[in-house]
PDB file of N, CA and C in Angstrom:
ATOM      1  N   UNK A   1      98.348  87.811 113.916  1.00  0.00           N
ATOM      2  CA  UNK A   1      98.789  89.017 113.281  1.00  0.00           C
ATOM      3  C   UNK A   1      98.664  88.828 111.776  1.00  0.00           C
ATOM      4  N   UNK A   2      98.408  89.784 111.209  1.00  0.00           N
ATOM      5  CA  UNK A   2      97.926  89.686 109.974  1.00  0.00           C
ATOM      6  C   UNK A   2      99.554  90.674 108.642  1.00  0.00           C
ATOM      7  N   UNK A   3      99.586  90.095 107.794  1.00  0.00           N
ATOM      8  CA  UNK A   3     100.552  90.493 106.956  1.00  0.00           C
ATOM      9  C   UNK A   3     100.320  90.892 105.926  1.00  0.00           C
ATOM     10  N   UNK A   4     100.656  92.441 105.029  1.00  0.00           N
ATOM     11  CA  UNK A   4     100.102  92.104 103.971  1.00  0.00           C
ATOM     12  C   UNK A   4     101.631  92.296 102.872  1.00  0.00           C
ATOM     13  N   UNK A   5     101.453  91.573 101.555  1.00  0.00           N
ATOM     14  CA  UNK A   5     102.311  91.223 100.762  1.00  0.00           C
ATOM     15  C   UNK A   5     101.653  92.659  99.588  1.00  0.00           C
ATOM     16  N   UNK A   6     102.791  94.132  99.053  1.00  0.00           N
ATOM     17  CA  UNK A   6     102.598  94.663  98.775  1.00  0.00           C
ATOM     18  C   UNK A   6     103.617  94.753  97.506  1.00  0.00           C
ATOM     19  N   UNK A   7     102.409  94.876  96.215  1.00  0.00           N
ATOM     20  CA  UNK A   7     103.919  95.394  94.872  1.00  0.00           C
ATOM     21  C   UNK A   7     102.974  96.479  94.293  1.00  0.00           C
ATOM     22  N   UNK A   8     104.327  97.741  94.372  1.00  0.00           N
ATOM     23  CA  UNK A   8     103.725  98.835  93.922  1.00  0.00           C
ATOM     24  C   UNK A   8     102.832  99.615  94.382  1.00  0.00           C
ATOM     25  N   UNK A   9     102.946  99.419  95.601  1.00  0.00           N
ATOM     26  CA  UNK A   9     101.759 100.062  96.319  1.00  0.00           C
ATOM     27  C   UNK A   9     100.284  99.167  96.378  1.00  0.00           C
ATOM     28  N   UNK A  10      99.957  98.287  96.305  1.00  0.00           N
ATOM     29  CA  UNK A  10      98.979  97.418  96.462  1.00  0.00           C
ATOM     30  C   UNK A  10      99.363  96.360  97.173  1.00  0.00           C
ATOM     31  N   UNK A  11      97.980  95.827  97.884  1.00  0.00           N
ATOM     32  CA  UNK A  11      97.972  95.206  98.633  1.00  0.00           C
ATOM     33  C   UNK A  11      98.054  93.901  97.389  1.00  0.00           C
ATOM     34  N   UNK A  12      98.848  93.097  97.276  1.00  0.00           N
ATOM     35  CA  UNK A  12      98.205  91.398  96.985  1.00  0.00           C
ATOM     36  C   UNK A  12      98.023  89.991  97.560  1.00  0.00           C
ATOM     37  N   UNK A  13      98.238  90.511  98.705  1.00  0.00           N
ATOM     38  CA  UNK A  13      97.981  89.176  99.682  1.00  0.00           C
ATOM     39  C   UNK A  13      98.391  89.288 101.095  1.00  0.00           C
ATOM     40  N   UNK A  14      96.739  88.841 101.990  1.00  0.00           N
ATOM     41  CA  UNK A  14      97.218  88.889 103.294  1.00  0.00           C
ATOM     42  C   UNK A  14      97.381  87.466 103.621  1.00  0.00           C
ATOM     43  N   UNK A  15      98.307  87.158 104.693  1.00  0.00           N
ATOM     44  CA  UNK A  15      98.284  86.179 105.515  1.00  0.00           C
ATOM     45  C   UNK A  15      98.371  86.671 107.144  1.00  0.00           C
ATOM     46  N   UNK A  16      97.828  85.154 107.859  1.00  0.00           N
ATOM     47  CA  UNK A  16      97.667  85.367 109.438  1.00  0.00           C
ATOM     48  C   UNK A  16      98.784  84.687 109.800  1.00  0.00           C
ATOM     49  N   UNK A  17     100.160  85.451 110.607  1.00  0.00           N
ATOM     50  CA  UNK A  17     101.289  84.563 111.275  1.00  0.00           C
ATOM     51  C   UNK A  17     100.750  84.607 112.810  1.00  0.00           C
ATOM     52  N   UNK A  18     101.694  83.741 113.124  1.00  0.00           N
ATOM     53  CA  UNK A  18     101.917  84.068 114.434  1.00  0.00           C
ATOM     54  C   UNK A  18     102.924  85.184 114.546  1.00  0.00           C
ATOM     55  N   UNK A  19     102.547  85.878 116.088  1.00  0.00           N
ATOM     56  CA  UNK A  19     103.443  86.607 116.213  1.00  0.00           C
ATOM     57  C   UNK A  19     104.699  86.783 116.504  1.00  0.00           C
ATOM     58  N   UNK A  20     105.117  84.983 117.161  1.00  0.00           N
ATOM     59  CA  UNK A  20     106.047  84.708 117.670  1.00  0.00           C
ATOM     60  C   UNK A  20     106.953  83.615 117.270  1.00  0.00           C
ATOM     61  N   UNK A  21     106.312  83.894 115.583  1.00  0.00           N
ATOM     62  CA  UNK A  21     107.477  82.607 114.518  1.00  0.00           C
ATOM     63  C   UNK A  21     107.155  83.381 113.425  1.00  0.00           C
ATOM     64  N   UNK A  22     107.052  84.536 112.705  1.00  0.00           N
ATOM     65  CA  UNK A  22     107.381  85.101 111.459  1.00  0.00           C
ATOM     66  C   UNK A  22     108.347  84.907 110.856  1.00  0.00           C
ATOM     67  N   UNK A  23     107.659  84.105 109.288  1.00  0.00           N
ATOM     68  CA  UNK A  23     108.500  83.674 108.869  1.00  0.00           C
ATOM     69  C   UNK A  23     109.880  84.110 107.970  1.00  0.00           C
ATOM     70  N   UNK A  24     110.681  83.814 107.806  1.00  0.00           N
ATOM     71  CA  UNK A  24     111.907  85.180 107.537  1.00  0.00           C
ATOM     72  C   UNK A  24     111.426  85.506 106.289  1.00  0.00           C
ATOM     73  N   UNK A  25     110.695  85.089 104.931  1.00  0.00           N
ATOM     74  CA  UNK A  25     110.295  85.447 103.899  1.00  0.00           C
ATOM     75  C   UNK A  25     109.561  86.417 104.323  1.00  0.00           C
ATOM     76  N   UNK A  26     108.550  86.676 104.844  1.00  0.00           N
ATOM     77  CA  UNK A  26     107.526  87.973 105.100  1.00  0.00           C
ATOM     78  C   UNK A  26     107.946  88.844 106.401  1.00  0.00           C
ATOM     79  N   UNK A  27     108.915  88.672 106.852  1.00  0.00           N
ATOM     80  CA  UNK A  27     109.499  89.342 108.502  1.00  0.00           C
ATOM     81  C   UNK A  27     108.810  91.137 107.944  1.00  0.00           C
ATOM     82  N   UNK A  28     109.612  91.191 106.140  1.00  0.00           N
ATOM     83  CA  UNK A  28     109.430  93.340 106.483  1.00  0.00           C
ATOM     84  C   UNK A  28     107.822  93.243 105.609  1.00  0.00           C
ATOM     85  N   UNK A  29     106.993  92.841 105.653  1.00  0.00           N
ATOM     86  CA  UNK A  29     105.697  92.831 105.350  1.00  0.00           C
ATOM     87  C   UNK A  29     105.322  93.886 106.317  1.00  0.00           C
ATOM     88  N   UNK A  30     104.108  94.784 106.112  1.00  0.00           N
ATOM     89  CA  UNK A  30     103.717  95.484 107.179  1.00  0.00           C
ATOM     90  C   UNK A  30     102.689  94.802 107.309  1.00  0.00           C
ATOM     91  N   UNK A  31     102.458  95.257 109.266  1.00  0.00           N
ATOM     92  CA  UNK A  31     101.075  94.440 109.666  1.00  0.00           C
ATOM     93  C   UNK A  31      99.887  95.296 108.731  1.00  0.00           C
ATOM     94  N   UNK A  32      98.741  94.635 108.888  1.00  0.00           N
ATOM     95  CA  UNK A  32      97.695  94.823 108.260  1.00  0.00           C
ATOM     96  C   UNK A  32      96.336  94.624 108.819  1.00  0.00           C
ATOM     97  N   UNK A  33      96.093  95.609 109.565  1.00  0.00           N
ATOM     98  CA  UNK A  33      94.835  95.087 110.744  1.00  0.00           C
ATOM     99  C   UNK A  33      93.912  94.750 109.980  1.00  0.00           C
ATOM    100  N   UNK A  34      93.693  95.761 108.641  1.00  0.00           N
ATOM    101  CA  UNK A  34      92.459  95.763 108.050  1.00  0.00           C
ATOM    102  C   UNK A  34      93.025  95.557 106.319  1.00  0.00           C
ATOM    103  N   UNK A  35      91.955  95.421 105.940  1.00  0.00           N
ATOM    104  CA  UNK A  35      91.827  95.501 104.362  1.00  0.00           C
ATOM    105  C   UNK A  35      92.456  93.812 103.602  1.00  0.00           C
ATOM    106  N   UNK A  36      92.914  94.555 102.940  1.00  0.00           N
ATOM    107  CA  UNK A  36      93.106  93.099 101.482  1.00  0.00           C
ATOM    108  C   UNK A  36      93.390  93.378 100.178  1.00  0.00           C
ATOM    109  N   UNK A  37      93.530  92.494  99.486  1.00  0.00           N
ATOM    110  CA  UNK A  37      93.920  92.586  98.223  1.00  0.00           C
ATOM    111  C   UNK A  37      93.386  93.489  97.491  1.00  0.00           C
ATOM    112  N   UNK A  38      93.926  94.419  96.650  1.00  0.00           N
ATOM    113  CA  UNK A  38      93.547  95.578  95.831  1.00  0.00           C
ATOM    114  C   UNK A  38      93.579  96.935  96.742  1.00  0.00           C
ATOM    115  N   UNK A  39      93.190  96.378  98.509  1.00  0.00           N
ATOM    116  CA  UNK A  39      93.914  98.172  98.837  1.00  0.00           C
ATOM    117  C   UNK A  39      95.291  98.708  98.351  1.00  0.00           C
ATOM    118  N   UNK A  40      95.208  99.548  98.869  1.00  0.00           N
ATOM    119  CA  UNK A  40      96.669 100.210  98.744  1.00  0.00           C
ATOM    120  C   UNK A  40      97.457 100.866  99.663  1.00  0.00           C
ATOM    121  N   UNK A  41      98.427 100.725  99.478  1.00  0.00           N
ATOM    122  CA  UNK A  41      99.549 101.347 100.804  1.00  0.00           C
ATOM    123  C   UNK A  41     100.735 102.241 100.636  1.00  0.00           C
ATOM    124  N   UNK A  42     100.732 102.966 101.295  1.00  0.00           N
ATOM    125  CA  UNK A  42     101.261 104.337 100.948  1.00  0.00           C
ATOM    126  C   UNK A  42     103.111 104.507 102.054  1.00  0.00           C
ATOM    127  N   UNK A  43     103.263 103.265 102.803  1.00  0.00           N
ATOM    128  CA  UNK A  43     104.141 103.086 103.729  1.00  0.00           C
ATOM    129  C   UNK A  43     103.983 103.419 104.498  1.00  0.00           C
ATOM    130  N   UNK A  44     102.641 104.237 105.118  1.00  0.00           N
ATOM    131  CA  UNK A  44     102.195 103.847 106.399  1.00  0.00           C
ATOM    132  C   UNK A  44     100.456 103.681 106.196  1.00  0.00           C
ATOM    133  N   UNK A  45     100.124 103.804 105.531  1.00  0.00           N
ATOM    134  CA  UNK A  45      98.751 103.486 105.770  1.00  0.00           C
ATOM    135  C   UNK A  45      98.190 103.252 104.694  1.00  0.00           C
ATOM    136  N   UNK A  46      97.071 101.757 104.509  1.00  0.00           N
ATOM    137  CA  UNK A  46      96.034 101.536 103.856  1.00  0.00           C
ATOM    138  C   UNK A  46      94.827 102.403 103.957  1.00  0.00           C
ATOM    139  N   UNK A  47      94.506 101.612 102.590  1.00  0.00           N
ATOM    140  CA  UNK A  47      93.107 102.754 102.130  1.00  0.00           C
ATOM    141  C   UNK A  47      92.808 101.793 101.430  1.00  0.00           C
ATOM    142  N   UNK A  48      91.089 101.684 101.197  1.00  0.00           N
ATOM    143  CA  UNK A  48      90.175 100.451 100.533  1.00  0.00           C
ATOM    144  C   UNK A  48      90.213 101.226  99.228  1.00  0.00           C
ATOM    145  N   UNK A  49      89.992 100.524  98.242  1.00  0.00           N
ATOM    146  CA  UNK A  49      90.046 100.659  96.946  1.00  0.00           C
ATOM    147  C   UNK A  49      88.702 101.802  97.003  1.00  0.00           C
ATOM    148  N   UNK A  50      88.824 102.807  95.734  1.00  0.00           N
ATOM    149  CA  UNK A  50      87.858 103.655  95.501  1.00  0.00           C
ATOM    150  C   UNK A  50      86.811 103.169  94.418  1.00  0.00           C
ATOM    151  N   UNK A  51      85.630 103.603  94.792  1.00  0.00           N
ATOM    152  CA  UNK A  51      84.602 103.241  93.961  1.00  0.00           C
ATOM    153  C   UNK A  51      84.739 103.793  92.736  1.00  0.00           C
ATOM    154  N   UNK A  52      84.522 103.475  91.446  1.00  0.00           N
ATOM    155  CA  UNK A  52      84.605 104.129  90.395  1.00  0.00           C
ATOM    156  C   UNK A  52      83.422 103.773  89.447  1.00  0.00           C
ATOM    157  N   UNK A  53      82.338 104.220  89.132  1.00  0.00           N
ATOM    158  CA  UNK A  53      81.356 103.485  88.150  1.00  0.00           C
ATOM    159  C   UNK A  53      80.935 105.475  87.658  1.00  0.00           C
ATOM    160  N   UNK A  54      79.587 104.916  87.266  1.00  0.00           N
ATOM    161  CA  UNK A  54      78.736 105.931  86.231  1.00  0.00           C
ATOM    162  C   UNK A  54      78.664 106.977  87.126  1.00  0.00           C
TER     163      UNK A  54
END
């Protein structure tokens, strides 16, 4: 199961627990099937960062 560590609405770090020893520091992390650092999360759902250039 995958965790992601969120400030401010961004993702800054996933980790892989087990599902059946989460550790009490990350227990209210939401799971995170997908994405990574720099998405963002809205309290229920990620979204990949938006493209922004020329």
């Amino acid at each position: 199961m995958r965790l992601a560590e969120i400030d401010e609405g961004i993702v800054v770090n996933v980790i892989v627990v087990d599902p059946d020893a989460v550790p009490e520091w990350c227990a209210d992390w939401p799971e995170c099937a997908e994405g990574g650092p720099g998405w963002t999360f809205d309290g229920e759902t990620f979204a990949a960062p938006t493209q922004q250039g020329s």
